[in-house]
Protein backbone atom coordinates (compact mmCIF):
# COMPACT_ATOMS: atom_id res chain seq x y z
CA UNK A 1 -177.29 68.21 53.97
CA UNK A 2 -180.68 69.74 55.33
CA UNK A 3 -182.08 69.31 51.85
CA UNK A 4 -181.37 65.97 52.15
CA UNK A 5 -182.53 64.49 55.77
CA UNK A 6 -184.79 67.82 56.78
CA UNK A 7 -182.82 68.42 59.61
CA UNK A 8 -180.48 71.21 60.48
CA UNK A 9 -176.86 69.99 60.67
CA UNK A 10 -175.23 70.14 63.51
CA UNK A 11 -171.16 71.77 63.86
CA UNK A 12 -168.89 70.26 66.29
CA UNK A 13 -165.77 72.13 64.38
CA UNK A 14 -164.45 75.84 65.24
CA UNK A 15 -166.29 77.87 65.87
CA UNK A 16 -168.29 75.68 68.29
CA UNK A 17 -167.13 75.87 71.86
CA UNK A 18 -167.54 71.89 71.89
CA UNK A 19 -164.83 71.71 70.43
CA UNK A 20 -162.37 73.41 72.65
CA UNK A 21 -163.94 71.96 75.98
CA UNK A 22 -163.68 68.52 74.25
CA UNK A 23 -159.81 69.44 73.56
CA UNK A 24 -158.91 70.73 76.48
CA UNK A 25 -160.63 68.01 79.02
CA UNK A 26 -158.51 65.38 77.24
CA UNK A 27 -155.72 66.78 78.17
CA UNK A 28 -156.67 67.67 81.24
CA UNK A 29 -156.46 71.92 80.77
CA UNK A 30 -158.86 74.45 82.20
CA UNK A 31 -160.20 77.50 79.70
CA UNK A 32 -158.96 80.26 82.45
CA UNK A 33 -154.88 78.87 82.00
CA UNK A 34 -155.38 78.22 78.49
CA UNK A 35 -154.84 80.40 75.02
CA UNK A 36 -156.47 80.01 71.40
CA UNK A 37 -154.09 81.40 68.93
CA UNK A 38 -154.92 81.46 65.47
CA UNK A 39 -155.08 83.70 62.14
CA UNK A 40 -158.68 84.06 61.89
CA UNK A 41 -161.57 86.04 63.74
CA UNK A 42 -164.49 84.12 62.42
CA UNK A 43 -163.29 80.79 63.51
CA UNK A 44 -160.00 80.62 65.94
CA UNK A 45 -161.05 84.56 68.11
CA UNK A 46 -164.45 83.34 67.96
CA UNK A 47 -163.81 80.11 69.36
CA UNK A 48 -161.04 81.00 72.08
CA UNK A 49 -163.47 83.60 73.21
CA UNK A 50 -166.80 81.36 73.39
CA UNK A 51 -165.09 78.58 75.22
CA UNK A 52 -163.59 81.22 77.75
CA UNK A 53 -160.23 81.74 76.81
CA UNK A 54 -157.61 84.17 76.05
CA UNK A 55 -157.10 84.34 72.33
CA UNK A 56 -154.17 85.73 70.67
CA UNK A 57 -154.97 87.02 66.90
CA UNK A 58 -151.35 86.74 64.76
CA UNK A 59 -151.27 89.08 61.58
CA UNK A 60 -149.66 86.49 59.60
CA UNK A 61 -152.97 84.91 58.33
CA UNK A 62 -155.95 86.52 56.30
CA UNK A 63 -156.99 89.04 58.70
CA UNK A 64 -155.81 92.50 58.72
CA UNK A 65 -156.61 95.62 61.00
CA UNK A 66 -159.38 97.03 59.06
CA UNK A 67 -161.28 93.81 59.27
CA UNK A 68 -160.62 93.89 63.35
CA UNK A 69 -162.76 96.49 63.60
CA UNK A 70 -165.68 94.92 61.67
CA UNK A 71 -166.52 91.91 64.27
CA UNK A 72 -168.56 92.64 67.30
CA UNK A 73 -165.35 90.95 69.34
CA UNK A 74 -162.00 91.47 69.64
CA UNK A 75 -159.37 89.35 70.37
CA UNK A 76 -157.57 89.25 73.93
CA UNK A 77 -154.35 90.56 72.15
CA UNK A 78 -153.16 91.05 68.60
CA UNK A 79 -149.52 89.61 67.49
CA UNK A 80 -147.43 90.20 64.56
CA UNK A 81 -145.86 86.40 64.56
CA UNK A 82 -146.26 83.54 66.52
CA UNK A 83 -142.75 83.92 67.26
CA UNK A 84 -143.95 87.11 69.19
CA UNK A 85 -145.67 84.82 71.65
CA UNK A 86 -142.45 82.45 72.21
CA UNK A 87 -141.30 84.11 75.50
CA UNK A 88 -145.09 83.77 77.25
CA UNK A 89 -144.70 80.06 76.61
């Protein structure tokens, strides 16, 4: 895409924070009583954590322990399952 117009393209998708605000104004949420839960740090911790939430990282995606420990953030909390997160609900 730069190689074609000369101009740096622009992400509104995770990781961007955009994103999340955009989501959560329409339906009418706020960042501190919100939660991003996903499988991934690069894209859901990252985003849950730059748009000011609490982010919940479940081990039943791509992401394992020893790869934790190799981002310069952690998640708020680290799950097994989703269905470990069905009583907080």
């Amino acid at each position: 895409m730069t190689k074609a117009t000369g101009k740096q393209p622009y992400f509104a998708g995770k990781p961007n924070p955009l994103m999340m605000r955009t989501g959560l104004n329409a339906i009418g949420a706020h960042s501190e009583t919100s939660a991003m839960i996903g499988d991934r740090m690069d894209t859901d911790v990252l985003a849950g954590l730059e748009a000011g939430m609490q982010t919940f990282l479940v081990r039943t995606g791509l992401t394992s322990d020893a790869d934790i420990a190799k981002y310069p953030f952690t998640p708020s909390h680290v799950v097994d399952s989703i269905a470990d997160l069905v009583d907080l609900v």
